[in-house]
Protein backbone atom coordinates (compact mmCIF):
# COMPACT_ATOMS: atom_id res chain seq x y z
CA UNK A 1 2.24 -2.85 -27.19
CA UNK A 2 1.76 -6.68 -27.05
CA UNK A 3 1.24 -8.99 -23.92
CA UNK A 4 4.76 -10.44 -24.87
CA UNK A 5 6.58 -7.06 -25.03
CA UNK A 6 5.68 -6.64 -21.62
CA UNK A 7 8.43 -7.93 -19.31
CA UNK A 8 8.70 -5.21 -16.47
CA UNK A 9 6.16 -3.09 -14.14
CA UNK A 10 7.43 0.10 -16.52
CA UNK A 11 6.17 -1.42 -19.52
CA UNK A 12 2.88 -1.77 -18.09
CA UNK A 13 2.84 1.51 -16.61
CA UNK A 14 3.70 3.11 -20.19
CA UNK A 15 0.68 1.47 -21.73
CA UNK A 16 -2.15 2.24 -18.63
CA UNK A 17 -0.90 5.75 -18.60
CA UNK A 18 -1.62 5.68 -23.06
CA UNK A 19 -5.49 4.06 -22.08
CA UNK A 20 -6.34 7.08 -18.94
CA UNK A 21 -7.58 10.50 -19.81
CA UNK A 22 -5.11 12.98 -18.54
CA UNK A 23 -7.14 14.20 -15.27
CA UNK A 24 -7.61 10.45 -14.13
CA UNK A 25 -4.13 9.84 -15.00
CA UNK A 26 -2.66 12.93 -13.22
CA UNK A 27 -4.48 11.85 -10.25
CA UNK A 28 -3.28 8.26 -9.76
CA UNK A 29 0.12 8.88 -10.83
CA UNK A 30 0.61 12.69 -9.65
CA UNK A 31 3.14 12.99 -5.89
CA UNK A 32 2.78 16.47 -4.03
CA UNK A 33 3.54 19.87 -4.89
CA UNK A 34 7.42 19.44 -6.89
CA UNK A 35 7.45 15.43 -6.80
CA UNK A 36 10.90 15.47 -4.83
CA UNK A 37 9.50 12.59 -2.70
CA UNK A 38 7.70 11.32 -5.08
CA UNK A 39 10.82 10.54 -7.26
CA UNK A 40 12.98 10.32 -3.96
CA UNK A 41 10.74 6.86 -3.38
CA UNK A 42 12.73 5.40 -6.55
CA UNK A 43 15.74 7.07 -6.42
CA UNK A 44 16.54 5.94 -3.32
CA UNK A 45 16.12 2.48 -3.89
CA UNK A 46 18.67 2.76 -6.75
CA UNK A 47 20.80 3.88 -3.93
CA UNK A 48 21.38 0.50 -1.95
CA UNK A 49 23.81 -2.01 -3.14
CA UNK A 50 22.96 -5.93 -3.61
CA UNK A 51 26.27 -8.26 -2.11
CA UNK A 52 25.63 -11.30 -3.47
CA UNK A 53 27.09 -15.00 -1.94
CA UNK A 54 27.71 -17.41 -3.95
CA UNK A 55 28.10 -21.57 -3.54
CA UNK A 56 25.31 -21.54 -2.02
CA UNK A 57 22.32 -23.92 -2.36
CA UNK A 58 19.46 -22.10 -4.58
CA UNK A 59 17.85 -24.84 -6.06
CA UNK A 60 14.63 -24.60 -4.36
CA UNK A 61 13.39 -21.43 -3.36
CA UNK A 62 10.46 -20.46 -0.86
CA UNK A 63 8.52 -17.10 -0.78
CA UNK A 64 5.96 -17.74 1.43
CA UNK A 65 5.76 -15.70 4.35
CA UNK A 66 2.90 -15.36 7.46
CA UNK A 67 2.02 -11.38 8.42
CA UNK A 68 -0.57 -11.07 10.90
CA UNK A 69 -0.70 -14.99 11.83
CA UNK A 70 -2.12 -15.13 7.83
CA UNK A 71 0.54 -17.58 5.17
CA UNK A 72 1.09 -15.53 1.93
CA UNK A 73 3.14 -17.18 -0.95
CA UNK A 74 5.01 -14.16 -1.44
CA UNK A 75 5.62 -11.31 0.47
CA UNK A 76 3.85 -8.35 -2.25
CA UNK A 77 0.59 -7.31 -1.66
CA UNK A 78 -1.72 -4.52 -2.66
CA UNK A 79 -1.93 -1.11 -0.77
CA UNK A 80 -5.11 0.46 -0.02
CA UNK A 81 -6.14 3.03 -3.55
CA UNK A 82 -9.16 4.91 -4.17
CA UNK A 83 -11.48 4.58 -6.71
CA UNK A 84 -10.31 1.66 -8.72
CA UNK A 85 -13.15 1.92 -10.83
CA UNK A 86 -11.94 5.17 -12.69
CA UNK A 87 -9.21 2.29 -14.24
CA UNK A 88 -11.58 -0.43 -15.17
CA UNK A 89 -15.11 -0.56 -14.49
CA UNK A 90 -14.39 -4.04 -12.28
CA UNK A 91 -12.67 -1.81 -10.18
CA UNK A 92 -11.37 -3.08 -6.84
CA UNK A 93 -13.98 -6.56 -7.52
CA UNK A 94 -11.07 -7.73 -10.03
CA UNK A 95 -8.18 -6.72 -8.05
CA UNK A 96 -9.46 -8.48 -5.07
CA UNK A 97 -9.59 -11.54 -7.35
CA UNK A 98 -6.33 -11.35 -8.94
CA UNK A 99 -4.41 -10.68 -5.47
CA UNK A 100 -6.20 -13.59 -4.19
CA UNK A 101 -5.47 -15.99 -7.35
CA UNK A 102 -2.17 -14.85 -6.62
CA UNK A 103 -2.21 -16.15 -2.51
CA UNK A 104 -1.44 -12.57 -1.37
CA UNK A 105 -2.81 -9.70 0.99
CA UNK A 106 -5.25 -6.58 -0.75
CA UNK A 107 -6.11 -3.67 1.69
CA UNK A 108 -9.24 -2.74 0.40
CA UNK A 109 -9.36 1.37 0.55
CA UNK A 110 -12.36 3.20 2.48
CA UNK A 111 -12.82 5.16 -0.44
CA UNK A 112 -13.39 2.03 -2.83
CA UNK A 113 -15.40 2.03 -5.63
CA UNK A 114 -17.15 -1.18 -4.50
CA UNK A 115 -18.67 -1.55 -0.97
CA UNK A 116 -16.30 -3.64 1.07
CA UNK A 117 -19.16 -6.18 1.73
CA UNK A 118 -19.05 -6.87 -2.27
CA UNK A 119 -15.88 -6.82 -2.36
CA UNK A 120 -15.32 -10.16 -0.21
CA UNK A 121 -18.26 -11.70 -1.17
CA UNK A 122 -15.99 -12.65 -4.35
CA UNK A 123 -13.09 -13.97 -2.59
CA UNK A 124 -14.59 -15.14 0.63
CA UNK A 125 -11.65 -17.12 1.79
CA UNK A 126 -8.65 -14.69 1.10
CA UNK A 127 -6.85 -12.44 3.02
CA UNK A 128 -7.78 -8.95 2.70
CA UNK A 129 -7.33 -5.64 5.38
CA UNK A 130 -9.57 -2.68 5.32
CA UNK A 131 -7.70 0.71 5.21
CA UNK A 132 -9.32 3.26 7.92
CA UNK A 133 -9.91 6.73 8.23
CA UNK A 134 -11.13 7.89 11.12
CA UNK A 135 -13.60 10.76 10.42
CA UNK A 136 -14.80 13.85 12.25
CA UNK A 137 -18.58 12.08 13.14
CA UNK A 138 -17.24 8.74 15.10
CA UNK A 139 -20.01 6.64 15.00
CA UNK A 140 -19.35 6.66 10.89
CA UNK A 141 -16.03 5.23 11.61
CA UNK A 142 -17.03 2.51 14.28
CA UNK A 143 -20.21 0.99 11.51
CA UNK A 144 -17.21 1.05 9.03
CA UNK A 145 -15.22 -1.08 11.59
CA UNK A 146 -18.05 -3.48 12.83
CA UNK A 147 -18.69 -3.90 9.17
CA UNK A 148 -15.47 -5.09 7.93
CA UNK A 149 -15.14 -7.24 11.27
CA UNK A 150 -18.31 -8.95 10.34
CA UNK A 151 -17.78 -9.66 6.69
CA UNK A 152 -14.18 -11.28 7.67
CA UNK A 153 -11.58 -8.47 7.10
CA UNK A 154 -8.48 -10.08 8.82
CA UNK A 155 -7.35 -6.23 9.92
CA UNK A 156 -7.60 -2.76 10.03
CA UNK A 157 -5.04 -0.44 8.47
CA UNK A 158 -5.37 2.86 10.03
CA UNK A 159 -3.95 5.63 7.88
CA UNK A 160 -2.30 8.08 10.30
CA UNK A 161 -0.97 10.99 7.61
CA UNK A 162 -3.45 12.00 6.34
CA UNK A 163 -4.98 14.63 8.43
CA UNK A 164 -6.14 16.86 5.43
CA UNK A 165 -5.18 15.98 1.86
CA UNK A 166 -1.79 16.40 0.76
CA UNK A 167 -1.65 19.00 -2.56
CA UNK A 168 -0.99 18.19 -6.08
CA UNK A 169 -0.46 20.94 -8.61
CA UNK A 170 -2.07 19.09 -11.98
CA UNK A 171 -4.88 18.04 -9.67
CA UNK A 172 -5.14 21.22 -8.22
CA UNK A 173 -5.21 22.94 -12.05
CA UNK A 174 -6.93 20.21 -13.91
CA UNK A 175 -9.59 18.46 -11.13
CA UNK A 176 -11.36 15.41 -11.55
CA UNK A 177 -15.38 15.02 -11.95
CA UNK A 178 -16.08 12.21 -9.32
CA UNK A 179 -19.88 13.02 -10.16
CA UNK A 180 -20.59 9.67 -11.48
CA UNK A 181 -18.18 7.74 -9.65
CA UNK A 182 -19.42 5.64 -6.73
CA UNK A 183 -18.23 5.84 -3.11
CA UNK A 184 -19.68 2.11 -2.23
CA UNK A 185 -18.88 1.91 1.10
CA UNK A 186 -21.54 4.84 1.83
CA UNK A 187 -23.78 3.80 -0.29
CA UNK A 188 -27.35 4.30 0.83
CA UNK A 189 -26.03 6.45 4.00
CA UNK A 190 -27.12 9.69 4.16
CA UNK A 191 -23.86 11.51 4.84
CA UNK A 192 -25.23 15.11 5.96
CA UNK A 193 -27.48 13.23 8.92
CA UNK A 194 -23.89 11.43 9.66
CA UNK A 195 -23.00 14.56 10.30
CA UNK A 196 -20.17 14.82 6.90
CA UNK A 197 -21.85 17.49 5.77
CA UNK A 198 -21.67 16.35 2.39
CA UNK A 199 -22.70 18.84 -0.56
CA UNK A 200 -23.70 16.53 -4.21
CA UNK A 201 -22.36 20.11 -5.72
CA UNK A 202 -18.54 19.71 -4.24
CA UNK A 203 -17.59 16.81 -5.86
CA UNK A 204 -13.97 17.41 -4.19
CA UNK A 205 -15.49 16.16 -1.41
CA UNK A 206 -16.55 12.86 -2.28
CA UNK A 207 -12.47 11.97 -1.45
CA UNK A 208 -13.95 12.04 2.12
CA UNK A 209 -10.45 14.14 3.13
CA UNK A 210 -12.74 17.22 4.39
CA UNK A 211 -14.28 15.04 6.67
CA UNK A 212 -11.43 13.58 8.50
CA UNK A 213 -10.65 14.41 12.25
CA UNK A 214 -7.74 16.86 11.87
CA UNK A 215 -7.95 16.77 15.69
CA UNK A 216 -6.70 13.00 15.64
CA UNK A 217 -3.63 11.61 18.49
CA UNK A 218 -2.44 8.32 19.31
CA UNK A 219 -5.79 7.79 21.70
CA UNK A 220 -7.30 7.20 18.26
CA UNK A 221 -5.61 3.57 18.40
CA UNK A 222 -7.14 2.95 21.90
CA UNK A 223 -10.52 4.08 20.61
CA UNK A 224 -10.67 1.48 17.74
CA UNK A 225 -9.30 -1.64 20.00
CA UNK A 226 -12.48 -0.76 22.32
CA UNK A 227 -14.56 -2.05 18.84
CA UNK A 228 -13.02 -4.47 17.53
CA UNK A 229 -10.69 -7.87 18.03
CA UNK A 230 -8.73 -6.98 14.47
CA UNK A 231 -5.50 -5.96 14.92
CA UNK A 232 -4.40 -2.85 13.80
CA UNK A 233 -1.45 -1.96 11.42
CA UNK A 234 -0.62 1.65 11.59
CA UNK A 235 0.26 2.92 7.98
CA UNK A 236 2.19 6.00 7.76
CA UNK A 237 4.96 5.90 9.96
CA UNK A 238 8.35 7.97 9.38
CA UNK A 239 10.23 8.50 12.34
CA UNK A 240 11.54 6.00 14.75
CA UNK A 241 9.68 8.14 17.24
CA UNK A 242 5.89 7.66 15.85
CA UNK A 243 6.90 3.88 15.90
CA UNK A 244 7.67 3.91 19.68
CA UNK A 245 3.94 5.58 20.14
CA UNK A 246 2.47 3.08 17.45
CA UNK A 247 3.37 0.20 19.61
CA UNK A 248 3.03 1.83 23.00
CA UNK A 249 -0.92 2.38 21.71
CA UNK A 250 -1.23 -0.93 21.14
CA UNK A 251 -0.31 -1.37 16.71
CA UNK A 252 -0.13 -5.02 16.11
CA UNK A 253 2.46 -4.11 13.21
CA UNK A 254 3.77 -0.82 11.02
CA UNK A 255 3.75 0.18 7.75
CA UNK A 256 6.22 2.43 6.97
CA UNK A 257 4.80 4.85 3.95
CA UNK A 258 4.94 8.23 2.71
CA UNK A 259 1.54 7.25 0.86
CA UNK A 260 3.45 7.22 -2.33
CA UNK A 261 4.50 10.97 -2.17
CA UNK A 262 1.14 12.17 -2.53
CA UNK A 263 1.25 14.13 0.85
CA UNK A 264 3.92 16.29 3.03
CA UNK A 265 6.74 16.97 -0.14
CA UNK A 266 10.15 16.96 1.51
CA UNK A 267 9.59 13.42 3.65
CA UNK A 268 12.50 10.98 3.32
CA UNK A 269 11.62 8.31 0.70
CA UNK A 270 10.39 5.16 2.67
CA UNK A 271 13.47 2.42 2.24
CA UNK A 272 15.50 5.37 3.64
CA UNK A 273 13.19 5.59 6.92
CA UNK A 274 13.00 1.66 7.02
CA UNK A 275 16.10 0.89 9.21
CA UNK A 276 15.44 3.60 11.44
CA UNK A 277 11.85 2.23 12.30
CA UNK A 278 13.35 -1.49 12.53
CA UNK A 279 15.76 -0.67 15.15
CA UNK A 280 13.38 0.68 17.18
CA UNK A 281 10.58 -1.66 16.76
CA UNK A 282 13.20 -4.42 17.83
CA UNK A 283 11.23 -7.58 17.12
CA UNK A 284 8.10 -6.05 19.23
CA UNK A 285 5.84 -6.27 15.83
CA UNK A 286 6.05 -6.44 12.26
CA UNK A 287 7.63 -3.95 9.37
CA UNK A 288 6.33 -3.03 6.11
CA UNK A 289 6.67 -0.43 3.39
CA UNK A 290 4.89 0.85 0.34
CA UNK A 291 5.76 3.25 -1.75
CA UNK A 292 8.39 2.90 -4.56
CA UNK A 293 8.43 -0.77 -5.06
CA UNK A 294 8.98 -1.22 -8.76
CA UNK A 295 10.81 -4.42 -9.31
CA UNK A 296 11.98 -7.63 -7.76
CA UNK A 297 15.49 -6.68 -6.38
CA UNK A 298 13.44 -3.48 -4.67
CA UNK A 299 11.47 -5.98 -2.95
CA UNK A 300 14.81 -8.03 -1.72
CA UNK A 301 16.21 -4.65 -0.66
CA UNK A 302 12.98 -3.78 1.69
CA UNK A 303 12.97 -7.60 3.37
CA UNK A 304 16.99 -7.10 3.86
CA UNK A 305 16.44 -3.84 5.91
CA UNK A 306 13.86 -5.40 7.97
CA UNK A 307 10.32 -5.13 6.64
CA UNK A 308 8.55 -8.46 6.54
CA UNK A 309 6.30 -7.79 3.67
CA UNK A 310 5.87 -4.99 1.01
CA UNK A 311 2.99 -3.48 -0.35
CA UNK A 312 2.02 -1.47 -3.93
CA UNK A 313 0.01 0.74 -4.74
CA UNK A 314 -0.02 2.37 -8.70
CA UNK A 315 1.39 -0.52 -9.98
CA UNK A 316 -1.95 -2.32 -9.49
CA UNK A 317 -3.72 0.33 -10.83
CA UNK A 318 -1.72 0.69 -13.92
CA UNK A 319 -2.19 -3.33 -14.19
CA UNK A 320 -5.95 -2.72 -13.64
CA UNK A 321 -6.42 -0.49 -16.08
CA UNK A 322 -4.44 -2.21 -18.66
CA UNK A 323 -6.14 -5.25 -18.34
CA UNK A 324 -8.67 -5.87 -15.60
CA UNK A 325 -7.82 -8.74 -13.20
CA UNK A 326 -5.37 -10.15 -15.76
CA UNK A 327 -3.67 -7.38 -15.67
CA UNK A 328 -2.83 -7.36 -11.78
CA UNK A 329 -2.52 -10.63 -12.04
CA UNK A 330 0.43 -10.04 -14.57
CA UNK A 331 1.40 -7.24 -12.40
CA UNK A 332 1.95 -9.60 -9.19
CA UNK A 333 3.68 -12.23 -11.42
CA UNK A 334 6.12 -10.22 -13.07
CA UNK A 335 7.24 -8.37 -9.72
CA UNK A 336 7.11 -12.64 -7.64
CA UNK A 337 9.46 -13.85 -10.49
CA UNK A 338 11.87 -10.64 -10.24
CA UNK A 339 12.12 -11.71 -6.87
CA UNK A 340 12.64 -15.19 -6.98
CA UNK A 341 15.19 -14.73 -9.47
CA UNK A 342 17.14 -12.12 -7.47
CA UNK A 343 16.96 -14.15 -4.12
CA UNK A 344 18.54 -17.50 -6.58
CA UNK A 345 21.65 -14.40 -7.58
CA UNK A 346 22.21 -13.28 -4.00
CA UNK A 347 21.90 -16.79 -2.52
CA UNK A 348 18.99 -16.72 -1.01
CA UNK A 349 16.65 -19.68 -0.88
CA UNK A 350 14.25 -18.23 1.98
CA UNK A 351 12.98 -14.70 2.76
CA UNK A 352 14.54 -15.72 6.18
CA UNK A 353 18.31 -16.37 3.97
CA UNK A 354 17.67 -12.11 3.24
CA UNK A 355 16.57 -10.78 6.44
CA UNK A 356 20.02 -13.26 7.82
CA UNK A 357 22.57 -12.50 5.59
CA UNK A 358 24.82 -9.85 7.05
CA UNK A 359 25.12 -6.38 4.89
CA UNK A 360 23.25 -8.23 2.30
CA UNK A 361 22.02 -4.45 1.03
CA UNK A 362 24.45 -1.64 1.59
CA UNK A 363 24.24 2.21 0.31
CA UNK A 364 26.38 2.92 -2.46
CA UNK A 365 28.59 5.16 -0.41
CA UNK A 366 29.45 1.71 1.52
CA UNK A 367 32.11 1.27 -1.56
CA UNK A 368 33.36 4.42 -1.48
CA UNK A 369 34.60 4.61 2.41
CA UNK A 370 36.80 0.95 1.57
């Protein structure tokens, strides 16, 4: 396929998938067990219903959007992935770079290829989050922490579903030698002495998931705040009632995922769970969502129902492996101009015109009751 026969975030997702071996691409692209919420994280974003206005002035239109007190040009950024090098040996060095060509946010996983230190080092002056586990042996979790705070992470992203590993059938049958790959933010730390009980013969284990505190609660949040100044986003959210304890613990803002279907099968696709967590938010701190975003008018849909910014995950890493920082680059660009273009045809000249405009996005059953 040529550069100029790629026009949408499929295309590019057709070709990365043609350039992966099947085990690595099985487990980037792989949801839980049967993939109902998985596929229920596109499906229902088919779902909702654009109303366009009309006569109204689109001639100039403005993405830019501030999360966190930090001015993005558009409101897209990257969710936290592992192991970026298994799609291009830059790994997460070029997709730091391309996000932050691009003016946007990348939440740099803990389970990166490339120690988070190296990882800004290249892009000193952009925005970028570190995504948090908190692991059975605390003191691992606060150097993580003071390390990110030092180096100039703008927040923490505490991911608050995942405590044990959600299960994948092709993984399960087909595994993945992580042997050779590198786990750079523990680099030169002896994991056993932290108390990980780490084994070089597992190599299951270097995903870190057996050594997260399954014993976690909301205290967790309290813990963290004790280290740090950086606010903290709480990814992972799915009921109106874990967003009430988010903010009662002290979240500076939500994300609501389902970590792209790759853990509890059976959970309500994310755009579905989104109004339900706005509502009872109510202004107190910011929205997102991951998980599903595809195109431009998906992104339009998310900012309509409340979330302030959205964030992708295998889209990057399908633009990563297809071509390096380019290739997120092109990944970021493609999904920016669907949007602009689908704010200018529902007359929309601000994200502030989307989150404004009354039943802007309706379900598809809103036809069917007229």
């Amino acid at each position: 396929m040529s550069n100029t026969s790629i026009v949408c975030i499929e295309d590019i997702e057709r070709l990365a998938k043609s350039q992966l071996s099947k085990k690595t691409r099985d487990y980037y692209a792989d949801g839980a067990n049967n993939q109902y919420t998985l596929e229920e994280n596109r499906s229902a974003f088919d779902r909702l219903r654009i109303r366009p206005r009309f006569l109204r002035d689109v001639s100039v239109r403005d993405m830019t959007v501030t999360i966190l007190g930090q001015k993005i040009n558009f409101p897209i950024g990257a969710s936290p992935s592992a192991y970026h090098r298994l799609a291009h040996p830059d790994g997460e060095i070029a997709t730091a770079k391309a996000v932050s060509s691009m003016g946007s946010i990348m939440i740099l996983s803990t389970s990166s290829s490339y120690a988070l230190e190296d990882v800004i080092k290249v892009v000193p002056n952009s925005t970028l989050w570190f995504q948090l586990y908190v692991f059975n042996n605390r003191q691992v979790t606060k150097m993580l922490i003071q390390r990110a705070e030092r180096c100039g992470f703008k927040a923490l992203v505490l991911t608050v579903d995942t405590p044990i590993s959600g299960f994948q059938y092709n993984f399960a049958q087909n595994g993945l030698d992580m042997s050779n790959e590198k786990m750079g933010n523990f680099e030169g730390i002896d994991l056993n002495k932290a108390g990980l009980n780490y084994s070089e013969e597992d190599t299951s284990k270097r995903h870190l998931a057996s050594f997260y505190d399954t014993s976690l609660t909301w205290d967790a949040i309290s813990w963290i705040r004790t280290v740090t100044s950086l606010p903290v986003v709480v990814k992972g959210i799915l009921t109106g009632e874990d967003a009430e304890m988010a903010i009662k613990y002290g979240a500076s803002a939500i994300m609501v995922s389902n970590h792209g279907g790759r853990q509890l099968d059976g959970v309500p696709a994310t755009v579905d769970v989104l109004p339900e967590v706005v509502k009872k938010v109510n202004g107190r701190c910011e929205v997102y969502l991951d998980s599903g975003v595809r195109t431009g008018t998906d992104v339009l849909k998310a900012i309509a129902l409340g979330a302030k910014a959205v964030f992708i995950g295998r889209p990057v890493l399908w633009g990563l492996t297809y071509n390096g920082e380019d290739g997120v680059k092109q990944v970021l660009k493609i999904l920016k101009n669907e949007l602009d273009l689908a704010m200018a045809l529902s007359g929309c000249k601000t994200l502030k015109d989307i989150e404004t405009t009354p039943s802007l996005v309706v379900k598809d059953n809103y036809y069917s009751r007229l």
